[in-house]
Every structure is written in structure tokens, then in C-alpha cells.
C-alpha atoms as a PDB file:
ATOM      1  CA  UNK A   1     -87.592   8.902  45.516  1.00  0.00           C
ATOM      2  CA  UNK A   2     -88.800   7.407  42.812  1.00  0.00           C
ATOM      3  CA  UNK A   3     -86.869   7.255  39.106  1.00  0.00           C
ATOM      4  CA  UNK A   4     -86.948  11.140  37.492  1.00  0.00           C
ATOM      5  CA  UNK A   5     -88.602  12.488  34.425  1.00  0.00           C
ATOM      6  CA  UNK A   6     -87.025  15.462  32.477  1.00  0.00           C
ATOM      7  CA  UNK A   7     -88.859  18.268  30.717  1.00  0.00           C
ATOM      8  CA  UNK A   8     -88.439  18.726  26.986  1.00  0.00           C
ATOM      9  CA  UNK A   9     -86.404  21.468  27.346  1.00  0.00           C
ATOM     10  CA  UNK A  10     -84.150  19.278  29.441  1.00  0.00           C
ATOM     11  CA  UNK A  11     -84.063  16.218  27.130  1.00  0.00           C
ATOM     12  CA  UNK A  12     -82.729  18.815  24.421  1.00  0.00           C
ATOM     13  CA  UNK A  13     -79.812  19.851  26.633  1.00  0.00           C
ATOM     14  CA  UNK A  14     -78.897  16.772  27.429  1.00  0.00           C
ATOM     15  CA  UNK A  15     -79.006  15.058  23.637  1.00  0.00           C
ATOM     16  CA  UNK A  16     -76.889  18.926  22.985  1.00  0.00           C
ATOM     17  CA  UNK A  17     -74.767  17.850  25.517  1.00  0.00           C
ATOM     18  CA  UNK A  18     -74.107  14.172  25.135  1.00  0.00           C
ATOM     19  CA  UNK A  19     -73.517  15.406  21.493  1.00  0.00           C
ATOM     20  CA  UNK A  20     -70.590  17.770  22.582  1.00  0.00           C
ATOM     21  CA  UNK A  21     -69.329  14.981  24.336  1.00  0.00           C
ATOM     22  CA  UNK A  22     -69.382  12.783  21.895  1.00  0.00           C
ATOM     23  CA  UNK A  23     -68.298  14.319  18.974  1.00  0.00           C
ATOM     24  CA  UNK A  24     -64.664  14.453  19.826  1.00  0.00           C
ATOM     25  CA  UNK A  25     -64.324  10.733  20.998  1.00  0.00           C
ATOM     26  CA  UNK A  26     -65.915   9.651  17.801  1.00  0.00           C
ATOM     27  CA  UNK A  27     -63.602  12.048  15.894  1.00  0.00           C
ATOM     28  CA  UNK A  28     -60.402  10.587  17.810  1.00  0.00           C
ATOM     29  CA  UNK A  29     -62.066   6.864  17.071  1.00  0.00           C
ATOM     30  CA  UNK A  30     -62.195   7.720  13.461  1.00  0.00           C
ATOM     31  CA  UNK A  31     -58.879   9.076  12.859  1.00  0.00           C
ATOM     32  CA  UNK A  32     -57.192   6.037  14.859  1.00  0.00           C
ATOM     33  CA  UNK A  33     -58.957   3.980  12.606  1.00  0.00           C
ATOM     34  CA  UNK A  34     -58.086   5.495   9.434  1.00  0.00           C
ATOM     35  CA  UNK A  35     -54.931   7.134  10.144  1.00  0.00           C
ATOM     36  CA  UNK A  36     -56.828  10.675   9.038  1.00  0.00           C
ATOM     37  CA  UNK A  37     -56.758  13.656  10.595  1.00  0.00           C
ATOM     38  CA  UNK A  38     -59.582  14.454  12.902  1.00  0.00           C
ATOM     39  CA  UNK A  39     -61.072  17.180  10.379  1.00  0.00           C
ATOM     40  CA  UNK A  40     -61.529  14.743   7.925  1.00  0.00           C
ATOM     41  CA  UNK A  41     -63.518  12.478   9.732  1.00  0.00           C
ATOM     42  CA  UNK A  42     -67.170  13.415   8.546  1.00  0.00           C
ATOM     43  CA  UNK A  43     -64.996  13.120   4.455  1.00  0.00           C
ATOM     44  CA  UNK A  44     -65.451   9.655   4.807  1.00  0.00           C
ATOM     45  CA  UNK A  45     -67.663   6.722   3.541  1.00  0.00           C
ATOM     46  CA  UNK A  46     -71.070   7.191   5.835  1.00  0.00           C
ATOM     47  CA  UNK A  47     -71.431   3.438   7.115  1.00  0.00           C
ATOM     48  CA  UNK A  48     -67.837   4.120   8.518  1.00  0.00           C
ATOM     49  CA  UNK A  49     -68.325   7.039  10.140  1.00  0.00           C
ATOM     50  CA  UNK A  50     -71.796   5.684  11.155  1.00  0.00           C
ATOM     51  CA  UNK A  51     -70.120   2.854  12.837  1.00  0.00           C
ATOM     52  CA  UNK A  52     -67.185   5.770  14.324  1.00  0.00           C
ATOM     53  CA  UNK A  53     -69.966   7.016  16.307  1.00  0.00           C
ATOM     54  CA  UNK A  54     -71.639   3.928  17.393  1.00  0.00           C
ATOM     55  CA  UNK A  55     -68.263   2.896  18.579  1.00  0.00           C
ATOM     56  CA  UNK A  56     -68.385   6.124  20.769  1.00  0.00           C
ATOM     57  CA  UNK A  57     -71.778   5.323  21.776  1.00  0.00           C
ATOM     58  CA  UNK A  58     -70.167   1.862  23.203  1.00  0.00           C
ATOM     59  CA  UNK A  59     -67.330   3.639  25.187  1.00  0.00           C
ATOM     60  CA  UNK A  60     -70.020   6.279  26.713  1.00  0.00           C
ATOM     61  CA  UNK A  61     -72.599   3.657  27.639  1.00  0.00           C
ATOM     62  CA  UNK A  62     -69.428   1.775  29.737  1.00  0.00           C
ATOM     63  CA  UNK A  63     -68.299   5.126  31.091  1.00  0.00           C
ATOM     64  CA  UNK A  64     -72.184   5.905  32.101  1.00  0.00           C
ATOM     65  CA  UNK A  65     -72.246   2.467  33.657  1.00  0.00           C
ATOM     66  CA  UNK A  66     -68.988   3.129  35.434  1.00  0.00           C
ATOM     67  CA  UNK A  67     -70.000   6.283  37.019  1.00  0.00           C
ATOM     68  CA  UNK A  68     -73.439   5.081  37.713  1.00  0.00           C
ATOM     69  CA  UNK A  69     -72.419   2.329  39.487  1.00  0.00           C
ATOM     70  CA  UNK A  70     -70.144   4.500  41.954  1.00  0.00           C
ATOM     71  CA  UNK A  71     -72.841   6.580  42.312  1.00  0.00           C
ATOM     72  CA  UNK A  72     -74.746   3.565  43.839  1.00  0.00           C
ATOM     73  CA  UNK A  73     -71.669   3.069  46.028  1.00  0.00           C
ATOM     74  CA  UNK A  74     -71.880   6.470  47.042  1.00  0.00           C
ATOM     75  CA  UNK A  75     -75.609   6.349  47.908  1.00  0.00           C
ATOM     76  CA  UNK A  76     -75.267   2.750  49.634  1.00  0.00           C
ATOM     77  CA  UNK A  77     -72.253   4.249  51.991  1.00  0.00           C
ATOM     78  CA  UNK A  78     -74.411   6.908  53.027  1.00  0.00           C
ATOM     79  CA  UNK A  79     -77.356   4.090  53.881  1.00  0.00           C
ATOM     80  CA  UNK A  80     -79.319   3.844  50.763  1.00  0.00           C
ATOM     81  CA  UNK A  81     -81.066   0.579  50.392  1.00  0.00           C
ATOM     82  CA  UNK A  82     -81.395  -1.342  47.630  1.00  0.00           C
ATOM     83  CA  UNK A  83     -85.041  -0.937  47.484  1.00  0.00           C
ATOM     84  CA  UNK A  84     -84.307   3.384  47.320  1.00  0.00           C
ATOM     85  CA  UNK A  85     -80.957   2.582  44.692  1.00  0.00           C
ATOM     86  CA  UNK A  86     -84.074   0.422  42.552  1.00  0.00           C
ATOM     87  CA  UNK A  87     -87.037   3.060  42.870  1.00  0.00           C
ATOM     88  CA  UNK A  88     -84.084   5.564  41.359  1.00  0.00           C
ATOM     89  CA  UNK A  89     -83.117   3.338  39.079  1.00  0.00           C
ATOM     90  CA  UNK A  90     -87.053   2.353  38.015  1.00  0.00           C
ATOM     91  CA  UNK A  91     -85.973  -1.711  38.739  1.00  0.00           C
ATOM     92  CA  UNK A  92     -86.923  -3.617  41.764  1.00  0.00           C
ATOM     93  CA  UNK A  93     -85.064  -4.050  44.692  1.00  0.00           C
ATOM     94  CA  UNK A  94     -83.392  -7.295  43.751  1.00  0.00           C
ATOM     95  CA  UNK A  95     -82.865  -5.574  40.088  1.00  0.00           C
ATOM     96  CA  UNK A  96     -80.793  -3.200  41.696  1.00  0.00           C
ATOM     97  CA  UNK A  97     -78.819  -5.673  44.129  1.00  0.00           C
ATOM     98  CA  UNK A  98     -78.320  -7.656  40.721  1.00  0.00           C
ATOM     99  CA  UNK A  99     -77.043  -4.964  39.187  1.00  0.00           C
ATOM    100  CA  UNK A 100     -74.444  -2.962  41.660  1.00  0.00           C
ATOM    101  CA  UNK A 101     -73.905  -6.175  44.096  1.00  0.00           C
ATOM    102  CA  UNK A 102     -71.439  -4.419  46.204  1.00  0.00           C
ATOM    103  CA  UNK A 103     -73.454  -0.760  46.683  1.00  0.00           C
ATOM    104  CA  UNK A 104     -74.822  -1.383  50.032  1.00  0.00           C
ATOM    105  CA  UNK A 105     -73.455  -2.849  53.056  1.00  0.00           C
ATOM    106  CA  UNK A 106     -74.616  -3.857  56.046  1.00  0.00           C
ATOM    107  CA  UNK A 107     -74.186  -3.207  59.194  1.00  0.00           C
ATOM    108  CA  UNK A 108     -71.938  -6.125  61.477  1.00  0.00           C
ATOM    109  CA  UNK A 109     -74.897  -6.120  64.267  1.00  0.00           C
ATOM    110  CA  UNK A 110     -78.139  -4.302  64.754  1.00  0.00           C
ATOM    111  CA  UNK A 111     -76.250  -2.108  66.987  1.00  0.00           C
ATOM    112  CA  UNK A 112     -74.166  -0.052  64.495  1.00  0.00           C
ATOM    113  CA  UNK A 113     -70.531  -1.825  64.937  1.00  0.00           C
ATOM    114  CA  UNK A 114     -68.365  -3.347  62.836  1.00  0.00           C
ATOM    115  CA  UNK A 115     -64.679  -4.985  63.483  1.00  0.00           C
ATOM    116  CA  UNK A 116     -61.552  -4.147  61.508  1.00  0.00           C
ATOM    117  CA  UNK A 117     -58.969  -6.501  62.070  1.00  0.00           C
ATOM    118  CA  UNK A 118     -55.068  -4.954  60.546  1.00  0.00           C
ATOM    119  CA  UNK A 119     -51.555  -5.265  61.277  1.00  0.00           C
ATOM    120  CA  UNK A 120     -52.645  -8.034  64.439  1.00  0.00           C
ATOM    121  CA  UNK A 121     -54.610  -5.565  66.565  1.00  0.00           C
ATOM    122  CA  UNK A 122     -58.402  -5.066  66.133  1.00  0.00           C
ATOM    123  CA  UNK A 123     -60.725  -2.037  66.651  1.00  0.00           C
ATOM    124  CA  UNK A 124     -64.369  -1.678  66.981  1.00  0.00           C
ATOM    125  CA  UNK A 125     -66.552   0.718  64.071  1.00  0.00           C
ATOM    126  CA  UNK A 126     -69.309   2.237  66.494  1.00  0.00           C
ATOM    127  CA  UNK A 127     -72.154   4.136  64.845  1.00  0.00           C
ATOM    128  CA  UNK A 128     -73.583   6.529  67.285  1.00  0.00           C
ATOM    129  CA  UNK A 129     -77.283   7.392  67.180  1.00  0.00           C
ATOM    130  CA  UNK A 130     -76.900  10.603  65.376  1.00  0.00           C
ATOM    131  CA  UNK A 131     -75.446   8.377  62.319  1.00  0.00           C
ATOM    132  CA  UNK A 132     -72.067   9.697  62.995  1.00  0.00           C
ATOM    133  CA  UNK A 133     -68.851   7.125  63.171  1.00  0.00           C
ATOM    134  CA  UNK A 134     -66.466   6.666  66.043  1.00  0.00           C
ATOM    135  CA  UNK A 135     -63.706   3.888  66.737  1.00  0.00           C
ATOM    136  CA  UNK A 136     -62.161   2.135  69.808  1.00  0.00           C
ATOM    137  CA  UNK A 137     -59.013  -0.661  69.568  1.00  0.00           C
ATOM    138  CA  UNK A 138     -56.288  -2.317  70.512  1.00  0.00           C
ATOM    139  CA  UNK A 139     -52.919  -2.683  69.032  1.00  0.00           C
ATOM    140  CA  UNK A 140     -51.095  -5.488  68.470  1.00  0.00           C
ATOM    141  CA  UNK A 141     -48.213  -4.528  70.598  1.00  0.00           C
ATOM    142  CA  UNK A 142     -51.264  -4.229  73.786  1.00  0.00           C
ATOM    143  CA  UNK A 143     -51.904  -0.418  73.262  1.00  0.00           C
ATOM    144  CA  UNK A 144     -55.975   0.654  73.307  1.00  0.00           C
ATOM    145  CA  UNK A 145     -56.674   3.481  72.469  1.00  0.00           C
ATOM    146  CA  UNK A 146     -60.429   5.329  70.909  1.00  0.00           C
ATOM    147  CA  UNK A 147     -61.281   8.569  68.865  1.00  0.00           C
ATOM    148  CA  UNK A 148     -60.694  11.798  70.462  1.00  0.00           C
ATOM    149  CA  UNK A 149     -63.387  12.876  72.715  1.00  0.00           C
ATOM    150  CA  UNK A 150     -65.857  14.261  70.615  1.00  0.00           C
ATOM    151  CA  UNK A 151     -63.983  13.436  67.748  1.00  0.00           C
ATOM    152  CA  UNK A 152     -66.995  11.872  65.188  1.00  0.00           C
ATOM    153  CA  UNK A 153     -66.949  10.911  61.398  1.00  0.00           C
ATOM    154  CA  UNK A 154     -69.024  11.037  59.186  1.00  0.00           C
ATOM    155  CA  UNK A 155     -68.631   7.911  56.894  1.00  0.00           C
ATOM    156  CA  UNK A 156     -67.460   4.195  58.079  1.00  0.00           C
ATOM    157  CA  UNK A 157     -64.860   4.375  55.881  1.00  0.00           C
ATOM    158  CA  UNK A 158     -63.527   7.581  57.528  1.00  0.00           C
ATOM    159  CA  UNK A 159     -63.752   6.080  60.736  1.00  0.00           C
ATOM    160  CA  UNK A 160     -61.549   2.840  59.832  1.00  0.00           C
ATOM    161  CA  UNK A 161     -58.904   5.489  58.458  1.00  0.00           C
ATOM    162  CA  UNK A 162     -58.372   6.390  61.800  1.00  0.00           C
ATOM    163  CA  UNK A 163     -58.840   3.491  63.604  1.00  0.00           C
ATOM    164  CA  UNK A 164     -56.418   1.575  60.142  1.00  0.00           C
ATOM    165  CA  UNK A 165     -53.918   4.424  61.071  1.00  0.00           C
ATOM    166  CA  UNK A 166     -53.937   3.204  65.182  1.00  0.00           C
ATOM    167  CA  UNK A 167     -53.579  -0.442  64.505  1.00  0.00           C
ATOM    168  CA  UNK A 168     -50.458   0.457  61.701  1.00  0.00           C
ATOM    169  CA  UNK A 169     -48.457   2.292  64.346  1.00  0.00           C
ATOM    170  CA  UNK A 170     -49.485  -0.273  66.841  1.00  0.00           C
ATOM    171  CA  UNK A 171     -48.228  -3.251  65.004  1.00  0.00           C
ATOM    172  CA  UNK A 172     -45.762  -5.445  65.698  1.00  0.00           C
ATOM    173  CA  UNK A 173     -42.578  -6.656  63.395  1.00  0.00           C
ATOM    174  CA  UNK A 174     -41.541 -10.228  62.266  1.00  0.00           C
ATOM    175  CA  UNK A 175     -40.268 -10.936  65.313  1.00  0.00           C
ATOM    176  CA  UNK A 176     -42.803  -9.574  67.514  1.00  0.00           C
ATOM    177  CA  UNK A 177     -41.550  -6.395  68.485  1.00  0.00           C
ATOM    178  CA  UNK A 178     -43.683  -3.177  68.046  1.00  0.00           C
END
């Protein structure tokens, strides 16, 4: 996929839109600055209110940033590269690792696993070849135990949830008791 281009008709939503948005967070900006109501904001000297909505500008652009960046997260949990994240993005491959550092992961071993170690025990993430998740561990307290026959997940993360959940109950206390 490489980085999008929008029709003119498209750009002109979006500017309406960004505008909506906008337009109320500069108002609010304003009217904390000046102690005036929000219906008085345009009533004002023009370099202020100029500045109002630049200030808005600033607080969108971090916001964008923000959201973009989970997006990256998103796509790099799913198995996005950083090369795909930088074609997107219309930056190179290292642009993109520069710029969301922590978007993808990789994988412990070429085989698909990866080891969560909580509450003493451990258990093993294993990616099966469809791409789904599955877990297998053992407890602190000696207990193994695995997913559910069948039982696959879509994400690592979900996977770990159960597996976190296994090794919490399967912990032992300060003085070594489960």
C-alpha cells in the first residue's frame, strides 16, 4: 500500500471537517485566555484570535500525532512492517521505525513463540500457522496447564491475557505458598 491521495471533493470535506473541529477548541482557547465568553471570540483584536486558532492548530497536530501513532501500533500488532507503516506514511522504512519506535515487534524466534514470565511461573506465546495465538505454562506453585483445545486468539496480546490470567492464579505468596 503505498501513501493515499484524496480527490478534491475529499480535500474539501476534510478542510469542512477539520474546521468543525476546530472551531470550538479555538473558541474555548480564546475565552480561557481572555476571560470572554465563547461568542465573543471572533469580537476581538485579529492577531489574537489569529494566534487562538494557531494555538488549536498546535493541540490538533499533537492529537493527530497521538492517534497516528496508535494507529501504527495497531497495524504493527497485526504484523505490519516498518517498510508497509513507511510506504503509508510516504517515509522510508527507517523513517517510520524513527518515528513510531515501538509499532512493530518481533517475533522471540523464527518459529512464532514468545515467553511471558509473571507472578514466578512462565508460559510459552505459540503462533500457529494460520496466524492465530495459543499459550502453554507453568505456574509457579508446579501447575501446567495450555489453552483450551481449539481455543485460538487472535492477537499476542490476547493470548498473554490468558496465559497472564494462569500464571496469577498459579502464583505463589511471600512465603511460598500458592
Amino acid at each position: 500500500m503505498t501513501a493515499p491521495e484524496i480527490t478534491t471533493e475529499e480535500q474539501i470535506e476534510l478542510d469542512k471537517a477539520l474546521y468543525d473541529a476546530l472551531n470550538p477548541l479555538a473558541s474555548a482557547i480564546r475565552s480561557r485566555e481572555t476571560g470572554q465568553p465563547v461568542d465573543r471570540m471572533w469580537d476581538a483584536n485579529p492577531v489574537e484570535v489569529a494566534l487562538s486558532v494557531l494555538a488549536a492548530w498546535k493541540v490538533m497536530d499533537a492529537e493527530v500525532r497521538r492517534l497516528a501513532g496508535q494507529a501504527a501500533a495497531t497495524a504493527g500488532s497485526y504484523g505490519a512492517s516498518y517498510e508497509q507503516l513507511g510506504a503509508v506514511w510516504g517515509i522510508t522504512r527507517q523513517g517510520a521505525r524513527k518515528k513510531w519506535p515501538d509499532a512493530v515487534t518481533r517475533p522471540a524466534s523464527a518459529a512464532g513463540t514468545r515467553t511471558l514470565a509473571l507472578f514466578g511461573g512462565s508460559a510459552e506465546l505459540v503462533r500457529a500457522s494460520s496466524g492465530d495465538w495459543s499459550w502453554e505454562g507453568t505456574g509457579a506453585d508446579g501447575t501446567s496447564s495450555a489453552a483450551a483445545d481449539g481455543v485460538r486468539y487472535a492477537t499476542p496480546e490476547e493470548a498473554a491475557a490468558h496465559a497472564g490470567a494462569f500464571l496469577k492464579e498459579h502464583a505463589l505468596d511471600i512465603d511460598g505458598r500458592s
